[in-house]
Protein backbone atom coordinates (compact mmCIF):
# COMPACT_ATOMS: atom_id res chain seq x y z
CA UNK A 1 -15.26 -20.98 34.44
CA UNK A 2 -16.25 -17.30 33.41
CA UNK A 3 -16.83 -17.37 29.60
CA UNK A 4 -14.06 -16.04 27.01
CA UNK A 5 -14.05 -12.59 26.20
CA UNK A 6 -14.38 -12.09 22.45
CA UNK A 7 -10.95 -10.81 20.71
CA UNK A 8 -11.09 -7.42 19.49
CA UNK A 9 -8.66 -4.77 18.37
CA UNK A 10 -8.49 -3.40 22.05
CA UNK A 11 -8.75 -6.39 23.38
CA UNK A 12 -5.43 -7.78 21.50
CA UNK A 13 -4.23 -4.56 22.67
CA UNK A 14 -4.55 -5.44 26.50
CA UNK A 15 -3.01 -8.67 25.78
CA UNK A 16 0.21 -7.16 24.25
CA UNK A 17 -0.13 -4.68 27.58
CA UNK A 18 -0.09 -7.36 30.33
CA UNK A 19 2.67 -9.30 28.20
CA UNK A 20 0.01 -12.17 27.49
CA UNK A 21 0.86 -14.09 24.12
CA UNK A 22 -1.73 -14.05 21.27
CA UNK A 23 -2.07 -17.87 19.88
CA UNK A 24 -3.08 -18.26 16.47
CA UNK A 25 -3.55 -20.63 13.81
CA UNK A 26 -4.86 -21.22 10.43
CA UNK A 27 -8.20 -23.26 10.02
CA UNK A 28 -10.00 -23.68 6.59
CA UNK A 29 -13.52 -25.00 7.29
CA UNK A 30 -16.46 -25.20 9.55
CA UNK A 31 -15.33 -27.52 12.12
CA UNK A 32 -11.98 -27.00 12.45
CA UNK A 33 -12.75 -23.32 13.11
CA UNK A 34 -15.51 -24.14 15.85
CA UNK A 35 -12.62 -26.80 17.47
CA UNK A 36 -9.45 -24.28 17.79
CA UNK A 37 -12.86 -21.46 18.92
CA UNK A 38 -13.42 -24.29 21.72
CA UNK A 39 -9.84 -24.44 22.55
CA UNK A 40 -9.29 -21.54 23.27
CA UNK A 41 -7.25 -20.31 20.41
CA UNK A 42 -7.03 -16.24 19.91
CA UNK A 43 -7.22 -16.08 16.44
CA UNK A 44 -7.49 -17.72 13.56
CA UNK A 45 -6.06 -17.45 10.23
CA UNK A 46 -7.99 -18.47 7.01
CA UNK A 47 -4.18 -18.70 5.41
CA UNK A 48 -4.09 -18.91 1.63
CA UNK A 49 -1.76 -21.60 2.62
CA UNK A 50 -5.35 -23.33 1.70
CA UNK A 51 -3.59 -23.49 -1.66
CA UNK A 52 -1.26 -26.23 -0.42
CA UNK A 53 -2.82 -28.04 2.53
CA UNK A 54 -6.36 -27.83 0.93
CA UNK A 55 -5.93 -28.15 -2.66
CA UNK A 56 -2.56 -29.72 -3.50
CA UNK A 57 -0.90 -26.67 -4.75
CA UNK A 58 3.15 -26.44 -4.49
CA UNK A 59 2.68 -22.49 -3.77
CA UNK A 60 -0.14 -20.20 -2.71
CA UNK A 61 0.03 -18.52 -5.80
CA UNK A 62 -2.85 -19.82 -7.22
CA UNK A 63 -5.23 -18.83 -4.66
CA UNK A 64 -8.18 -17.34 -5.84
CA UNK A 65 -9.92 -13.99 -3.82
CA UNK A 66 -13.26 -16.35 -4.70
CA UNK A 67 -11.09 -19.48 -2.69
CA UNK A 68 -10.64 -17.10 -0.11
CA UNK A 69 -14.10 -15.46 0.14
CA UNK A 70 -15.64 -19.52 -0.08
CA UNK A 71 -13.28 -20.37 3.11
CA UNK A 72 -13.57 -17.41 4.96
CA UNK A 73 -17.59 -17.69 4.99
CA UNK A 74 -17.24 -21.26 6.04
CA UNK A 75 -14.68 -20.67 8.74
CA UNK A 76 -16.90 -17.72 9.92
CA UNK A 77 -19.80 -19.70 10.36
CA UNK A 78 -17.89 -22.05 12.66
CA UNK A 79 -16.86 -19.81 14.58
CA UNK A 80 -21.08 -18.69 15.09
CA UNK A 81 -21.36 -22.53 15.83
CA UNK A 82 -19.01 -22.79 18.56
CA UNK A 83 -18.59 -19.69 21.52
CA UNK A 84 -17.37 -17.21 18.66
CA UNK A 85 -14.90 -15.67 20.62
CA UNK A 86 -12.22 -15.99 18.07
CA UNK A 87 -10.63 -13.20 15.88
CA UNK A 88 -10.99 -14.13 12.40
CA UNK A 89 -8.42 -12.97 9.73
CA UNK A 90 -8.01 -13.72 6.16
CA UNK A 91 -5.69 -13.35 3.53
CA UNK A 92 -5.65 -11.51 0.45
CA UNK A 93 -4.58 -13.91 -2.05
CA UNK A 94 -2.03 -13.20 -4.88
CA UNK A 95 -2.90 -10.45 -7.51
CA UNK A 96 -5.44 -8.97 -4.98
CA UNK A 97 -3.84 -5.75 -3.87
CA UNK A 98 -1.12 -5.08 -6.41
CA UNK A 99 -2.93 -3.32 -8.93
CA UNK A 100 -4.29 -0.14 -7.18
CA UNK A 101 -5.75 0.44 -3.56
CA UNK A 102 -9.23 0.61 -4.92
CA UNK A 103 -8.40 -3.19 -6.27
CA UNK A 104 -7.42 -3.79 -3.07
CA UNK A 105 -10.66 -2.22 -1.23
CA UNK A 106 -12.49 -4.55 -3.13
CA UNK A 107 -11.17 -7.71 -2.74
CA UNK A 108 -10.99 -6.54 0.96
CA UNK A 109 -14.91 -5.50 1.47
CA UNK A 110 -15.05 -9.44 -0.56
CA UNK A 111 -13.24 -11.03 2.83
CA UNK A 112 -14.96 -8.66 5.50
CA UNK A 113 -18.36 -9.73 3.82
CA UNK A 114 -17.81 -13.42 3.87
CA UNK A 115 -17.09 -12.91 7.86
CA UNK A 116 -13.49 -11.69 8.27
CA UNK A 117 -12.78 -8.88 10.93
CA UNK A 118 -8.94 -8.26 9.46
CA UNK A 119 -7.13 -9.09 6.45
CA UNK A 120 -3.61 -9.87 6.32
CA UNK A 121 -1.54 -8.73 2.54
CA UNK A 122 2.06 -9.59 1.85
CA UNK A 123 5.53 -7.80 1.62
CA UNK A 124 6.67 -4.05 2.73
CA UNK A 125 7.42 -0.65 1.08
CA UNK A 126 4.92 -0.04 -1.64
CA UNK A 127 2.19 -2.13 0.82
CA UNK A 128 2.61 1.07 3.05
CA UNK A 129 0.27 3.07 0.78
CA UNK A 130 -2.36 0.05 0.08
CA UNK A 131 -2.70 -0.33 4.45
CA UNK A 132 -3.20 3.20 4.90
CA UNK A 133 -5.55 3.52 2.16
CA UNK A 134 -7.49 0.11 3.82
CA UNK A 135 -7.18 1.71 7.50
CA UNK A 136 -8.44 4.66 6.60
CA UNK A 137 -12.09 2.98 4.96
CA UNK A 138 -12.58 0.72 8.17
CA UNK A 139 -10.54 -2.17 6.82
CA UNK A 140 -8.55 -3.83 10.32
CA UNK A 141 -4.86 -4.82 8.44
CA UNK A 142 -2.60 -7.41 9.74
CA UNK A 143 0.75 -6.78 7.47
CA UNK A 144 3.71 -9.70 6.34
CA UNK A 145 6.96 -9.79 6.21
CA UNK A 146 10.17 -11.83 6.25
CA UNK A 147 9.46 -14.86 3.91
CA UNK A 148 7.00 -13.99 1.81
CA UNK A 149 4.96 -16.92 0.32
CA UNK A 150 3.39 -15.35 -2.55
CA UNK A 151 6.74 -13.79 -3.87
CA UNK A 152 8.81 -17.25 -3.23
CA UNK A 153 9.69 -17.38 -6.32
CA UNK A 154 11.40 -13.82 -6.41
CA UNK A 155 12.99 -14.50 -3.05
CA UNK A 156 14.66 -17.92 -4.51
CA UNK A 157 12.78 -20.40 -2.45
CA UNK A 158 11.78 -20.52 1.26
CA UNK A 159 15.13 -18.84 3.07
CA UNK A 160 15.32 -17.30 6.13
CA UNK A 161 15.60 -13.35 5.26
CA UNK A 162 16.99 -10.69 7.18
CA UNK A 163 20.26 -12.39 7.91
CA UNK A 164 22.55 -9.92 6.97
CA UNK A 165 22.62 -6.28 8.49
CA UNK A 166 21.32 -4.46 5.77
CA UNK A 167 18.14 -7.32 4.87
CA UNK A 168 18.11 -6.83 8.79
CA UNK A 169 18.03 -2.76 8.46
CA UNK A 170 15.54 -2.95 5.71
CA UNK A 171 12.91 -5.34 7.68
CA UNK A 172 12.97 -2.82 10.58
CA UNK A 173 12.40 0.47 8.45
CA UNK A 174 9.25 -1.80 6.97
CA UNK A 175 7.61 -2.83 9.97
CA UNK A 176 7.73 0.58 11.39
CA UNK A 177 6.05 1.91 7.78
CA UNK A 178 3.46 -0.12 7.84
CA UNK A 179 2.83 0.32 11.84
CA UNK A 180 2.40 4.26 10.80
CA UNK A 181 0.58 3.26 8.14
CA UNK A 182 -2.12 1.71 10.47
CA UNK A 183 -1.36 -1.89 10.31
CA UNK A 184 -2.16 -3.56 14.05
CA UNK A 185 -0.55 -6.61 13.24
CA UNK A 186 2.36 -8.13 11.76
CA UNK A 187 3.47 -11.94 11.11
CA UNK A 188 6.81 -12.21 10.76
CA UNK A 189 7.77 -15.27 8.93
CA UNK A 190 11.49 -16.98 9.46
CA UNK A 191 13.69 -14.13 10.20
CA UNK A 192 16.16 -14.56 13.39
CA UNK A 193 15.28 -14.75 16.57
CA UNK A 194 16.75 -11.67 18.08
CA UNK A 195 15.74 -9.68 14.98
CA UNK A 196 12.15 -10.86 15.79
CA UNK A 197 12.08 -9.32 19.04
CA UNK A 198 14.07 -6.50 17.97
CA UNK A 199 11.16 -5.24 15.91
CA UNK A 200 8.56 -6.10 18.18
CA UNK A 201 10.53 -3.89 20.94
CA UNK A 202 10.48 -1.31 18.58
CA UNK A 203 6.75 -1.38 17.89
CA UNK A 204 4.14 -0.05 19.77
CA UNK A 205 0.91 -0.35 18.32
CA UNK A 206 1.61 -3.28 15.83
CA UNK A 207 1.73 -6.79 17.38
CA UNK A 208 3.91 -9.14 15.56
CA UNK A 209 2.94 -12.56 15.23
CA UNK A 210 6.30 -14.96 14.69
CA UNK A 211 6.55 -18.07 12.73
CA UNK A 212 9.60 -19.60 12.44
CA UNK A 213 11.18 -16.26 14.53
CA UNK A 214 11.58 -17.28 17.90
CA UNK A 215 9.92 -16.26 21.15
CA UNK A 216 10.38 -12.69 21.53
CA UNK A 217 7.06 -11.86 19.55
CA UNK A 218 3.97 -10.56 20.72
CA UNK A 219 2.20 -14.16 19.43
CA UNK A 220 2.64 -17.05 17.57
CA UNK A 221 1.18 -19.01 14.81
CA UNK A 222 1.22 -22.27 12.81
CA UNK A 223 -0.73 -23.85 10.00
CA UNK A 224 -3.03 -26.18 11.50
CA UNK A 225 -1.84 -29.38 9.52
CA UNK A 226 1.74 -28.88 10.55
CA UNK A 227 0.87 -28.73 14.10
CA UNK A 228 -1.25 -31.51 13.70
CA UNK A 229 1.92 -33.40 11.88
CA UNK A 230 -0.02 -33.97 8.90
CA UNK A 231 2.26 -32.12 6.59
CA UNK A 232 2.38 -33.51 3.40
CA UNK A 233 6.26 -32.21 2.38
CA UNK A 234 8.77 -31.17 4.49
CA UNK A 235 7.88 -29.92 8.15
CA UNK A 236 9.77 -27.04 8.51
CA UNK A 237 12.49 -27.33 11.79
CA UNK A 238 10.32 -24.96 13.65
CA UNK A 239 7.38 -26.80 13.76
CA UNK A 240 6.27 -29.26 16.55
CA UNK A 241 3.79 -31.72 16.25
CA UNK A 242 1.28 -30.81 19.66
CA UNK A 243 -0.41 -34.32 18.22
CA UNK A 244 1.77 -36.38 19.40
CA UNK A 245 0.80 -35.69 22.78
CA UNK A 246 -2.33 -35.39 22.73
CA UNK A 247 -5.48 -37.49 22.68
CA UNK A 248 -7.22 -35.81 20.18
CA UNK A 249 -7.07 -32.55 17.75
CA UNK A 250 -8.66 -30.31 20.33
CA UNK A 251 -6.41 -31.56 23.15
CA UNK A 252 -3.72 -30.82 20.63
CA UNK A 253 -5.26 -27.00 19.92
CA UNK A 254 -5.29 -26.61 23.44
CA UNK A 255 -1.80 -27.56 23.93
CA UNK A 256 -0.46 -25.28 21.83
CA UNK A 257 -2.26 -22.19 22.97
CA UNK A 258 -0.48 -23.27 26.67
CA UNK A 259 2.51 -23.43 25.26
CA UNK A 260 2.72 -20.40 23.55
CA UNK A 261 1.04 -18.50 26.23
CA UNK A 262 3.85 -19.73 28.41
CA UNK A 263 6.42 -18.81 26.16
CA UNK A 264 7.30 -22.43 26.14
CA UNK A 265 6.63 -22.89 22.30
CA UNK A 266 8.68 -21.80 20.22
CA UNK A 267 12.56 -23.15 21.28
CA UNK A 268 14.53 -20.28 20.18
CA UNK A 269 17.52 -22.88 19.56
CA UNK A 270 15.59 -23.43 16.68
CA UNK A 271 15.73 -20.28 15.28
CA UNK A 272 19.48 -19.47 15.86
CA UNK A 273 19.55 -18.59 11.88
């Protein structure tokens, strides 16, 4: 078997071209990073769901940039252990971009040091300003939108948004700001289906990565614990457990980059919001 190309920018590009799914999912350490690397997994996210699965949190709030930075390097240098073929984003934690761009730049140069080739920041409209700024200094952004972990709070708990027409209306006039803006990916976290792929019609140059949004994305992905049903609160409905059928956590890794890639996972009866 001819060995993986390495995810890039263009390369993620070619993949949204040919209408091949990007499969991604969050890892935290080492050996985790070098098993989903191994399974073929497109890229992975050093989430600062960390806060929850990793240190008992009940939001990501409290992630550090110095949590982040501390995970990143470690997931980075499992990723050199294994075929290192795997695109490697983290996120800026809470407090880390709000301030001022330059705050922002900072925290960012923090992540791209400890091994990161992207990093992902929360929410729309005044975010616009902070990607471009990023972009524009060498800085690969993946942007967020939908539910919004770090504001939770603000958004009254973890609801599907974009329900109505003008939530739906105001999600759409986002993503397309912070495509111009330079942004060359974007999760999109439990909005409806059809708005899902609404918005990634409508984008060119900005893949969208769904979770909890149906099928009609560009790519998918999942925190590693859920997938591996070792959620310790509720699983959310859109989660399935690829451990269940599978002999072990790389068979499991595996399965769920086939299943996305074959548009199999997600069930968009499960995101009928």
């Amino acid at each position: 078997m001819p060995a993986r190309k390495p995810v890039s920018l263009p390369r993620l590009a070619h993949m949204r071209a040919q209408g091949e799914k990007i499969a991604m999912l969050t890892a935290y350490d080492a050996t985790f990073a070098a098993v989903a690397d191994a399974a073929g997994v497109d890229c992975i996210l050093v989430g600062d769901s960390l806060g929850m699965v990793c240190q008992g949190r009940h939001s990501t709030v409290g992630v550090s940039v110095e949590d982040m930075v501390y995970h990143t390097a470690s997931v980075a240098r499992g990723l050199h252990r294994s075929q290192g073929t795997t695109w490697l984003v983290a996120d800026m934690p809470y407090g880390s971009y709000a301030e001022s761009a330059e705050q922002a730049m900072r925290n960012a140069c923090a992540l791209m040091q400890a091994g990161a080739h992207m990093v992902k920041l929360e929410g729309g409209g005044w975010t616009a300003r902070t990607v471009e700024f990023l972009v524009a200094r060498g800085v690969p952004v993946c942007a967020h939108l939908g539910l919004t972990p770090q504001t939770v709070y603000a958004l009254g708990g973890y609801r599907v948004q974009g329900k109505d027409e003008a939530a739906a209306q105001l999600l759409r006039q986002q993503s397309l700001e912070l495509q111009n803006a330079g942004a060359a990916m974007l999760v999109l976290e439990m909005v409806p289906a059809a708005l899902a792929a609404s918005i990634t019609q409508e984008l060119a140059h900005c893949h969208t990565i769904g979770i909890g949004a149906g099928n009609g994305t560009a790519g998918q992905v999942l925190v590693l614990h859920d997938m591996l049903g070792m959620n310790l609160g509720k699983m959310p409905k859109f989660v399935h457990n690829f451990m269940q059928e599978a002999g072990s956590i790389k068979g499991a890794m595996q399965a769920y980059v086939q299943a996305v890639k074959a548009g199999s996972f997600p069930d968009n009866q499960l995101h009928a919001w």
